[in-house]
Protein backbone atom coordinates (compact mmCIF):
# COMPACT_ATOMS: atom_id res chain seq x y z
CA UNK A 1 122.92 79.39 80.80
CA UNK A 2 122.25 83.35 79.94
CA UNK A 3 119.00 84.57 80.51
CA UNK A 4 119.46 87.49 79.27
CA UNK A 5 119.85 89.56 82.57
CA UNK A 6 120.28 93.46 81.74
CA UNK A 7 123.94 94.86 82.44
CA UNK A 8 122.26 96.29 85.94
CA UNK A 9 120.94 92.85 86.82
CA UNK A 10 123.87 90.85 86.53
CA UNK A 11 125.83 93.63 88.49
CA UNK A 12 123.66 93.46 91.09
CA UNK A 13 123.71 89.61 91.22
CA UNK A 14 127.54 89.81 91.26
CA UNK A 15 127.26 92.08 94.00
CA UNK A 16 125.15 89.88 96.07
CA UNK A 17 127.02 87.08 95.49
CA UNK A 18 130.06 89.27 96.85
CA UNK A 19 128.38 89.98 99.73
CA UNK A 20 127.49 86.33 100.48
CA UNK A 21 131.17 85.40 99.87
CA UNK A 22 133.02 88.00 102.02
CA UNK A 23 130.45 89.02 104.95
CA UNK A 24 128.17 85.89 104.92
CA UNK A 25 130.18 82.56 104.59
CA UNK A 26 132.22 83.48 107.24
CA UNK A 27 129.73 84.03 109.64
CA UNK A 28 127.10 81.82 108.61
CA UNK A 29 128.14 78.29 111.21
CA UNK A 30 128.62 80.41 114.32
CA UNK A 31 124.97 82.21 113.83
CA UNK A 32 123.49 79.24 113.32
CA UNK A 33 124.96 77.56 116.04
CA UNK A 34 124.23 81.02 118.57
CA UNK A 35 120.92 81.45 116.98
CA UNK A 36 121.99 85.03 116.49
CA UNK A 37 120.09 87.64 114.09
CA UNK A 38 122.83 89.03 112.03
CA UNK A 39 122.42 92.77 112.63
CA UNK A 40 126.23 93.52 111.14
CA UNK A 41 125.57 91.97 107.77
CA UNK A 42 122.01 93.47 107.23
CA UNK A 43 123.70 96.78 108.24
CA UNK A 44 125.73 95.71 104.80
CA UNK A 45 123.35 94.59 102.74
CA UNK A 46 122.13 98.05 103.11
CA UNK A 47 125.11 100.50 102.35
CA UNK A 48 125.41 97.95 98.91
CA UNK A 49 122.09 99.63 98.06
CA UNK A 50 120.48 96.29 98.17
CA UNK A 51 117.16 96.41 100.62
CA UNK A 52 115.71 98.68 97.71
CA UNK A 53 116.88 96.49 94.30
CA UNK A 54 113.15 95.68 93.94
CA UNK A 55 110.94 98.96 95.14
CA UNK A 56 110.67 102.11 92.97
CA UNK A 57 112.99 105.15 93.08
CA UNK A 58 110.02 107.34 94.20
CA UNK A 59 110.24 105.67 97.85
CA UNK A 60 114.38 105.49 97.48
CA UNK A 61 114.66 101.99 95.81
CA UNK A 62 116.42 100.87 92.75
CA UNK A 63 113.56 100.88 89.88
CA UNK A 64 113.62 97.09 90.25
CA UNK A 65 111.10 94.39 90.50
CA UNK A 66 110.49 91.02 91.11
CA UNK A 67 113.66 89.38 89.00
CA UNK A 68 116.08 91.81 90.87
CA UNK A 69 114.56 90.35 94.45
CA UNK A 70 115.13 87.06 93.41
CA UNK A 71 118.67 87.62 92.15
CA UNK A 72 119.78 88.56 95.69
CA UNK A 73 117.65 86.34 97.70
CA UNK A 74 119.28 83.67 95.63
CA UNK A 75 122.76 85.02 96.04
CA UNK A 76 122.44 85.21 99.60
CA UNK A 77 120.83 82.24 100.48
CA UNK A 78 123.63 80.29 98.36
CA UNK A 79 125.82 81.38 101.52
CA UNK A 80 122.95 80.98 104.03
CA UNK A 81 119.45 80.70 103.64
CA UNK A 82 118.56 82.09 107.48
CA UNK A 83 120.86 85.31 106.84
CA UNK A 84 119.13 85.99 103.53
CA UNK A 85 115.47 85.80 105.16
CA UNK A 86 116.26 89.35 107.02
CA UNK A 87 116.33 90.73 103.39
CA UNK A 88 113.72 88.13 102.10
CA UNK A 89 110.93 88.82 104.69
CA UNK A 90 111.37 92.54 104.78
CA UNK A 91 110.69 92.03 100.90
CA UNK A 92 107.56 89.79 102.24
CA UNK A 93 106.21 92.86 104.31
CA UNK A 94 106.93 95.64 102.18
CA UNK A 95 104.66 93.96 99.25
CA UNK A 96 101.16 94.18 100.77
CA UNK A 97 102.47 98.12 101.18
CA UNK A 98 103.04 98.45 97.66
CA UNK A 99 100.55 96.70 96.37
CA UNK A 100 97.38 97.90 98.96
CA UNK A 101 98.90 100.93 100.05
CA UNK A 102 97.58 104.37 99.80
CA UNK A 103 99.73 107.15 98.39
CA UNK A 104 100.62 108.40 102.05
CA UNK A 105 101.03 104.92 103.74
CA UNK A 106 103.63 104.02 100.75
CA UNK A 107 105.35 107.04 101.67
CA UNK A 108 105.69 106.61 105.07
CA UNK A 109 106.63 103.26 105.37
CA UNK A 110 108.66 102.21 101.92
CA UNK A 111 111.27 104.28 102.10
CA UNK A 112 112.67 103.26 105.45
CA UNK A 113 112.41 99.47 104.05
CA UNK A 114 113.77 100.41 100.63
CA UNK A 115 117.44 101.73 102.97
CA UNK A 116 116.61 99.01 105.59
CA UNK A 117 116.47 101.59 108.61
CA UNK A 118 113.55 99.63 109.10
CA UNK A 119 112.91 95.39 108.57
CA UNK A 120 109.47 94.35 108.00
CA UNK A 121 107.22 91.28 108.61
CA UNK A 122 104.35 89.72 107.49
CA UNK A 123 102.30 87.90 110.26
CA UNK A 124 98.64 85.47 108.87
CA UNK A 125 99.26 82.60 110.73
CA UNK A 126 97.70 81.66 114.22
CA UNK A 127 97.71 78.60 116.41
CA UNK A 128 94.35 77.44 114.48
CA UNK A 129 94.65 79.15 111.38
CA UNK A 130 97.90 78.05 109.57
CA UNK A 131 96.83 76.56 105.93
CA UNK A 132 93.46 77.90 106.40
CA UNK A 133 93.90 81.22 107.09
CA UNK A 134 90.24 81.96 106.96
CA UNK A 135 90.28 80.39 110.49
CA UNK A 136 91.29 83.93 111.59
CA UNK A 137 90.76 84.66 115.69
CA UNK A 138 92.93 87.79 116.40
CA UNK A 139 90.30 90.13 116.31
CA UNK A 140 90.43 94.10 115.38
CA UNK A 141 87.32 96.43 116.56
CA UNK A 142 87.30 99.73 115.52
CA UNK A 143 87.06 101.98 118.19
CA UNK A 144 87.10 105.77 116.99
CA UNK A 145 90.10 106.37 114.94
CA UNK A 146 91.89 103.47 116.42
CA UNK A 147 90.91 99.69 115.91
CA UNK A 148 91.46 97.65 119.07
CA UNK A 149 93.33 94.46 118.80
CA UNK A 150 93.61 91.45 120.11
CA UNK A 151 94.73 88.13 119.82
CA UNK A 152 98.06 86.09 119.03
CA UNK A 153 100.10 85.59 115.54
CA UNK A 154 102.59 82.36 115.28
CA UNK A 155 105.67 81.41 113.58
CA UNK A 156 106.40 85.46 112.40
CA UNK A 157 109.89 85.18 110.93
CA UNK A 158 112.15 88.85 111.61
CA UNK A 159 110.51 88.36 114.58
CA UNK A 160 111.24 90.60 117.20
CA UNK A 161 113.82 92.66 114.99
CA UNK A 162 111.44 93.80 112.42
CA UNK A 163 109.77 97.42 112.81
CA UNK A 164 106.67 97.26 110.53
CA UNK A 165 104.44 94.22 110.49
CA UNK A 166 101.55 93.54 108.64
CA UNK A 167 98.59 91.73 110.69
CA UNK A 168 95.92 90.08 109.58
CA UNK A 169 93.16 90.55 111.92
CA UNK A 170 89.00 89.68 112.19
CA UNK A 171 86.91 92.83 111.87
CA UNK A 172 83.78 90.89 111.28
CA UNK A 173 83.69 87.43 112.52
CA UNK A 174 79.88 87.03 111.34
CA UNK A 175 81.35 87.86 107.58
CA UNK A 176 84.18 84.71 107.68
CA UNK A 177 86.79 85.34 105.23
CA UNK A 178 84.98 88.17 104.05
CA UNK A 179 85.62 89.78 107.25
CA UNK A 180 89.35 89.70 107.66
CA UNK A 181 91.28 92.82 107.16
CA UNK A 182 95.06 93.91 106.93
CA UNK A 183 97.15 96.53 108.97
CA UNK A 184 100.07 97.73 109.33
CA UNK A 185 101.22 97.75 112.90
CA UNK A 186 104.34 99.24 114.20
CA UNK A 187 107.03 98.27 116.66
CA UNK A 188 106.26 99.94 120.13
CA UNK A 189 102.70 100.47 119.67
CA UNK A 190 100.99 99.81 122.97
CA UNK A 191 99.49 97.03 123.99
CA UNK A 192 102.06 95.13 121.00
CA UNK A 193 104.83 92.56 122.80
CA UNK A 194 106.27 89.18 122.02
CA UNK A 195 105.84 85.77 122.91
CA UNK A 196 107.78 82.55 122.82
CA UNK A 197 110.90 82.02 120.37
CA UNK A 198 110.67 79.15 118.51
CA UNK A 199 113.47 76.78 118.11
CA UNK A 200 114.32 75.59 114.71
CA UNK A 201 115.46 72.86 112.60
CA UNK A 202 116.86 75.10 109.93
CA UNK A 203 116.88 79.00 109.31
CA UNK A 204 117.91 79.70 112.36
CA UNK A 205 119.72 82.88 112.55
CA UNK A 206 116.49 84.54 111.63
CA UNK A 207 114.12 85.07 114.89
CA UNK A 208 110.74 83.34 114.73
CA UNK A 209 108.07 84.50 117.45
CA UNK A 210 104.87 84.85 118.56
CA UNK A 211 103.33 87.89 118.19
CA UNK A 212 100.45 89.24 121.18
CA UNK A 213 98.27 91.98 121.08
CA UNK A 214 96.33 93.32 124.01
CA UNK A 215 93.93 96.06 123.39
CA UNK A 216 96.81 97.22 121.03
CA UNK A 217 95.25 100.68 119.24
CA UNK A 218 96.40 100.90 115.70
CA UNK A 219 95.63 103.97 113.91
CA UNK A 220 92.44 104.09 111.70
CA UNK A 221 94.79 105.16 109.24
CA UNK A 222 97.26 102.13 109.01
CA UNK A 223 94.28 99.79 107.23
CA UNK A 224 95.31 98.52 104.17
CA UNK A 225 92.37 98.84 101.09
CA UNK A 226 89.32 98.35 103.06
CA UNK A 227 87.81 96.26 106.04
CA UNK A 228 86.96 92.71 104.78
CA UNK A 229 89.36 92.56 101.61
CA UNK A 230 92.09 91.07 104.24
CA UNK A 231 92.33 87.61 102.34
CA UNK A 232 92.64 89.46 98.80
CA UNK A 233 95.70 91.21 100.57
CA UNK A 234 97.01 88.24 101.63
CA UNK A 235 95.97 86.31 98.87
CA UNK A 236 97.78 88.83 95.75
CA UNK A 237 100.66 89.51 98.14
CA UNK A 238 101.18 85.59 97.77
CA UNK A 239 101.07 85.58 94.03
CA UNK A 240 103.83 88.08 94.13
CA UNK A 241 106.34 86.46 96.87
CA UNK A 242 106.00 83.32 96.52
CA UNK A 243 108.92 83.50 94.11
CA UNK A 244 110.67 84.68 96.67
CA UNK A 245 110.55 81.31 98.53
CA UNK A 246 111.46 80.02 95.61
CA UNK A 247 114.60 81.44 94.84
CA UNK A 248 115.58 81.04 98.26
CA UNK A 249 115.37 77.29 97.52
CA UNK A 250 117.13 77.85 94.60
CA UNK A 251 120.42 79.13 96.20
CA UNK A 252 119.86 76.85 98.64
CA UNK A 253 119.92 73.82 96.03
CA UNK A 254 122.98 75.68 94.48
CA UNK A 255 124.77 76.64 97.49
CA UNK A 256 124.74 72.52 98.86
CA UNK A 257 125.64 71.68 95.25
CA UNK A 258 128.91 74.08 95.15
CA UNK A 259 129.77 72.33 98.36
CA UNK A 260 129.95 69.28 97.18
CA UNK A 261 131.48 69.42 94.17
CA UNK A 262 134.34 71.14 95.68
CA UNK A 263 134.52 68.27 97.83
CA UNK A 264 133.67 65.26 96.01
CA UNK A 265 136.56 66.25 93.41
CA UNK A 266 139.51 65.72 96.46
CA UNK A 267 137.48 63.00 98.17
CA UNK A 268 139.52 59.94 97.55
CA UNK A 269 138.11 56.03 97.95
CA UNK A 270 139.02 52.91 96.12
CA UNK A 271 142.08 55.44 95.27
CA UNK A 272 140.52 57.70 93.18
CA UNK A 273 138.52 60.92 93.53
CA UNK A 274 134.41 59.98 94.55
CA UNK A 275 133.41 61.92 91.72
CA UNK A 276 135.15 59.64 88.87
CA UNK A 277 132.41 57.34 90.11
CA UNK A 278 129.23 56.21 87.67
CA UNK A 279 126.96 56.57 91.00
CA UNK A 280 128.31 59.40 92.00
CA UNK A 281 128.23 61.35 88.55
CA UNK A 282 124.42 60.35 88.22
CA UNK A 283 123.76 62.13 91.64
CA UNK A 284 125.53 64.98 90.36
CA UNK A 285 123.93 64.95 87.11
CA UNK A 286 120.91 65.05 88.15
CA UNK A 287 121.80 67.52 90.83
CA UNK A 288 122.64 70.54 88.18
CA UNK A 289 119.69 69.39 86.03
CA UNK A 290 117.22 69.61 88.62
CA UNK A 291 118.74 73.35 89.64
CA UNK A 292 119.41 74.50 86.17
CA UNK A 293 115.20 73.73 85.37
CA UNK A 294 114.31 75.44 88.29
CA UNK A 295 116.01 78.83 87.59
CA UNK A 296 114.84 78.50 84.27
CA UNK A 297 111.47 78.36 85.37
CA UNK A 298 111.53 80.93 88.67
CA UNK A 299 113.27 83.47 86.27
CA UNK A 300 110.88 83.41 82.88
CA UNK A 301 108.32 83.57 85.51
CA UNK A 302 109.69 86.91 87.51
CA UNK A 303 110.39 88.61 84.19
CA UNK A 304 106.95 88.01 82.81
CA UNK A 305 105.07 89.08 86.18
CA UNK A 306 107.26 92.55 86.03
CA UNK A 307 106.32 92.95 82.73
CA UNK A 308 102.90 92.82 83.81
CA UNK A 309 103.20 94.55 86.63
CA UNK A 310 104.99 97.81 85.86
CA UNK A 311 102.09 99.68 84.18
CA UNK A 312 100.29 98.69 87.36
CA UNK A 313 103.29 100.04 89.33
CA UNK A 314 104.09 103.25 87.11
CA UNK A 315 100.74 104.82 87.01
CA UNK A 316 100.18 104.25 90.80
CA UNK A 317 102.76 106.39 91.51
CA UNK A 318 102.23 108.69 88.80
CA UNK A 319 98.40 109.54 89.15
CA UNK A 320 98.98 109.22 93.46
CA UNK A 321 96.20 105.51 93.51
CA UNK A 322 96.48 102.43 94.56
CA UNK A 323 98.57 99.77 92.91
CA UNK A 324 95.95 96.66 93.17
CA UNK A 325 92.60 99.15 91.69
CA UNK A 326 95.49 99.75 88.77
CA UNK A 327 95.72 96.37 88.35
CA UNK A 328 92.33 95.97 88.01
CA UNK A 329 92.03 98.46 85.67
CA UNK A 330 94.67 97.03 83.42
CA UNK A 331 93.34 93.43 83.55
CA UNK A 332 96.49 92.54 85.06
CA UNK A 333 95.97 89.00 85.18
CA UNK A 334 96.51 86.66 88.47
CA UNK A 335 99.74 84.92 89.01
CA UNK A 336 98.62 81.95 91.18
CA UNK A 337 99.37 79.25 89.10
CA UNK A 338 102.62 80.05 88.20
CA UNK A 339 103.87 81.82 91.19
CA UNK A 340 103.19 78.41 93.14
CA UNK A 341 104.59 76.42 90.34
CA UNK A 342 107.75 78.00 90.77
CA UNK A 343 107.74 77.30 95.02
CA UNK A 344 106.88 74.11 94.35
CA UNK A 345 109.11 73.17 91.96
CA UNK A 346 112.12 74.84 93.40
CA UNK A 347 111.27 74.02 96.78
CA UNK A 348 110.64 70.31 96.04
CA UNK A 349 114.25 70.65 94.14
CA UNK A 350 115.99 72.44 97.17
CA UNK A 351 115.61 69.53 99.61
CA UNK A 352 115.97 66.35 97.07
CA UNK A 353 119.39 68.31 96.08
CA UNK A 354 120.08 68.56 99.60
CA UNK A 355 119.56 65.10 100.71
CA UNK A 356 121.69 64.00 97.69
CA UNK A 357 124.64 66.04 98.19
CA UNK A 358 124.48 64.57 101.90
CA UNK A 359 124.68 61.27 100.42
CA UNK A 360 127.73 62.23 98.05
CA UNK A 361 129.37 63.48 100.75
CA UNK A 362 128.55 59.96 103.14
CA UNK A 363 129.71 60.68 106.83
CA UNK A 364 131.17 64.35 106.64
CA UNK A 365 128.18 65.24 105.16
CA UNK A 366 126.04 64.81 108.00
CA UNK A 367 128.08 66.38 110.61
CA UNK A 368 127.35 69.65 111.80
CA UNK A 369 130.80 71.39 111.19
CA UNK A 370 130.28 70.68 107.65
CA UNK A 371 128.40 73.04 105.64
CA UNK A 372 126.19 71.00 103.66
CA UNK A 373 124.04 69.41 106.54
CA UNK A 374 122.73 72.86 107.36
CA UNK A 375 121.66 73.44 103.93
CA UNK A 376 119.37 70.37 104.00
CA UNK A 377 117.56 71.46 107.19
CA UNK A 378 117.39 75.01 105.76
CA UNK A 379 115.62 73.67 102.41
CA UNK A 380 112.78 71.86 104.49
CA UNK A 381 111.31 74.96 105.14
CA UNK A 382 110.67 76.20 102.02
CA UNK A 383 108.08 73.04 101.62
CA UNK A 384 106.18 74.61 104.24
CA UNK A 385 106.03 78.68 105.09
CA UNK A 386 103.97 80.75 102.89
CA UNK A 387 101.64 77.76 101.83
CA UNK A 388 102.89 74.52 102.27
CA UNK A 389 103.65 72.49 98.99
CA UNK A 390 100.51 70.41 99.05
CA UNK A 391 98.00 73.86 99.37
CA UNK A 392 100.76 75.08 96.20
CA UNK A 393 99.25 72.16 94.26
CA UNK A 394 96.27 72.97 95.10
CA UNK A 395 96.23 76.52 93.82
CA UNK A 396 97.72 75.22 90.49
CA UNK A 397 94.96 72.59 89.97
CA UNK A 398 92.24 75.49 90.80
CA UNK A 399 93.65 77.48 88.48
CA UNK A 400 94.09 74.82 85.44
CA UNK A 401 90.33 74.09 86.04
CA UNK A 402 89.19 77.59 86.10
CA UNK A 403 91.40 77.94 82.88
CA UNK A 404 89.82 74.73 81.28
CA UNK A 405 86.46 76.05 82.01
CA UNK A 406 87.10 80.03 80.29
CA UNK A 407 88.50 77.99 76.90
CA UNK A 408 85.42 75.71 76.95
CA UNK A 409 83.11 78.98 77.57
CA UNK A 410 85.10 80.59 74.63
CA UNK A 411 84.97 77.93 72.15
CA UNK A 412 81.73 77.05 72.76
CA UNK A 413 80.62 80.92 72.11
CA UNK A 414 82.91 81.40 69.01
């Protein structure tokens, strides 16, 4: 299918997919197996240039957007979807920068994630506070020019590795959601350590940890927007990465389909090759036509948010404001529905490809030294982290009803 990628897109897809040939495949078994972050291949990621596809040149990126993330977190996750997350998460954490930043915090902290001297993470979720995240404890008081905090954040992927993390902390319980705010908090700050490792079912050359914070000081000056618009950080940022997830699905769903194809055509039973068979073919059929509608979808929808978007972007960094009061200024419009159409959908995809090409594959499939079991428990995740599918489906039937009700209001005043 062409979809019309620019000459710099589609070079910078072929380059990913390079990368996840030659430094990735390789690799990918034993750091699964080890549970090992894969510090070599992020360190080449980053001399390809990239870390910064996505972020503008004024902070050392490519000029990019959305569409060129999701070429190369698709790329790279058709090799291993736990390798790609160290790009994919940085991407995660960098966003509510961009987006919420102030001139001065976008300079100090983009550029270092834009050349990946840095990783980022992006940490909402607490031991009571996982789908609703307005169940915030970790608490932040300000205390001078520093806000005290305290209080624990679960499930962070980068983990440990990452440098800059944005926390979501409390700085008003009596407000509710209205009282959340965002920071960014770096790496060594006092007071900042880790927790337990989790151990996975998939992903698991990425670190996941808890996160603790004991009368940790963060600078007044590392708030992001305001105190109390936490949840609208949160909330945009989600609009904007969720396609992320889902082209992580994607080259998941891609990467277990290449697998088997390659196999099923020198698989031989009833002495021919497994894919001459009618059962067989329909699996595979519907395989490709499952993955072929979901890039369709998760691409139309990251060229038409960058469209949107780069006005927002462009005279942020021209006039020295904030990306988000540009937006609002433009009537950028939200991307909430579609955004979690495309996890969904590719998501949902990612793991019913998956489980077939186990079946096509019958017993080798579902052995560990062959590649395609690890893509099935890498796509269950993608259900789940950055709003699981059924909160997805919410959002999209919000959405269609708020929708329904501005045509109604329209009509009925025309």
């Amino acid at each position: 299918m062409d979809y019309e990628l620019t000459e710099q897109q589609d070079e910078i897809r072929k380059l990913a997919w390079q990368m996840a040939v030659g430094k990735i495949k390789p690799i990918r078994e034993r750091y699964d197996a080890e549970e090992k972050f894969p510090w070599d291949v992020v360190k080449e990621i980053a001399r390809a240039d990239l870390y910064g596809v996505y972020l503008p040149e004024a902070y050392g990126g490519l000029g990019g957007g959305l569409l060129e993330q999701v070429l190369v977190i698709e790329q790279l996750s058709r090799a291993c979807a736990g390798i790609a997350l160290a790009f994919a998460a940085t991407g995660l954490g960098a966003l509510p920068i961009m987006l919420f930043g102030t001139p001065e915090q976008r300079e100090a902290f983009i550029p270092d994630l834009a050349g990946a001297k840095k990783l980022a993470a992006f940490a909402i979720t607490e031991p009571q506070a996982g789908s609703d995240a307005t169940a915030t404890k970790c608490l932040a008081r300000l205390d001078g020019e520093h806000y005290a905090l305290n209080g624990t954040k679960i499930f962070c992927s980068n983990g440990e590795v990452a440098e800059t993390y944005i926390i979501f902390a409390t700085t008003n319980p009596v407000r509710g959601a209205r009282g959340i705010s965002a920071f960014v908090v770096e790496k060594g700050t006092p007071g900042f350590s880790f927790g337990k490792k989790e151990i996975k079912m998939g992903i698991r050359s990425n670190p996941t940890y808890e996160l603790v914070f004991n009368d940790c000081r963060i600078p007044k000056k590392n708030l992001l927007y305001k105190e109390g618009y936490g949840l609208f950080v949160a909330q945009t940022t989600f609009d904007f990465s969720r396609p992320g997830v889902a082209a992580q699905a994607l080259g998941i769903a891609q990467g277990a389909l290449d697998e088997t194809l390659a196999y099923i055509r020198v698989r031989k039973q009833f002495g021919q090759a497994i894919s001459s068979l009618q059962a067989i073919q329909h699996l595979m059929a519907d395989c490709a036509t499952s993955v072929e509608a979901a890039r369709a979808l998760l691409y139309t929808t990251a060229k038409a948010m960058d469209k949107a978007m780069k006005p927002a972007y462009d005279a942020a960094i021209a006039g020295r404001t904030i990306v988000f009061d540009e937006m609002g200024r433009l009537d950028v419009k939200r991307w909430t529905k579609e955004s979690a159409m495309c996890k969904v959908y590719c998501s949902d995809v990612a793991m019913q490809v998956s489980t077939d090409c186990v079946q096509m594959c019958g017993g080798i499939g579902y052995m560990r030294d062959f590649p395609v079991e690890k893509y099935m428990r890498d796509a269950k995740i993608t259900q789940i982290y950055e709003g699981t599918n059924q909160i997805q489906r919410n959002e999209i039937a919000a959405m269609m009803i708020k929708e329904l009700a501005s045509a109604a209001k329209a009509e009925a005043a025309a």
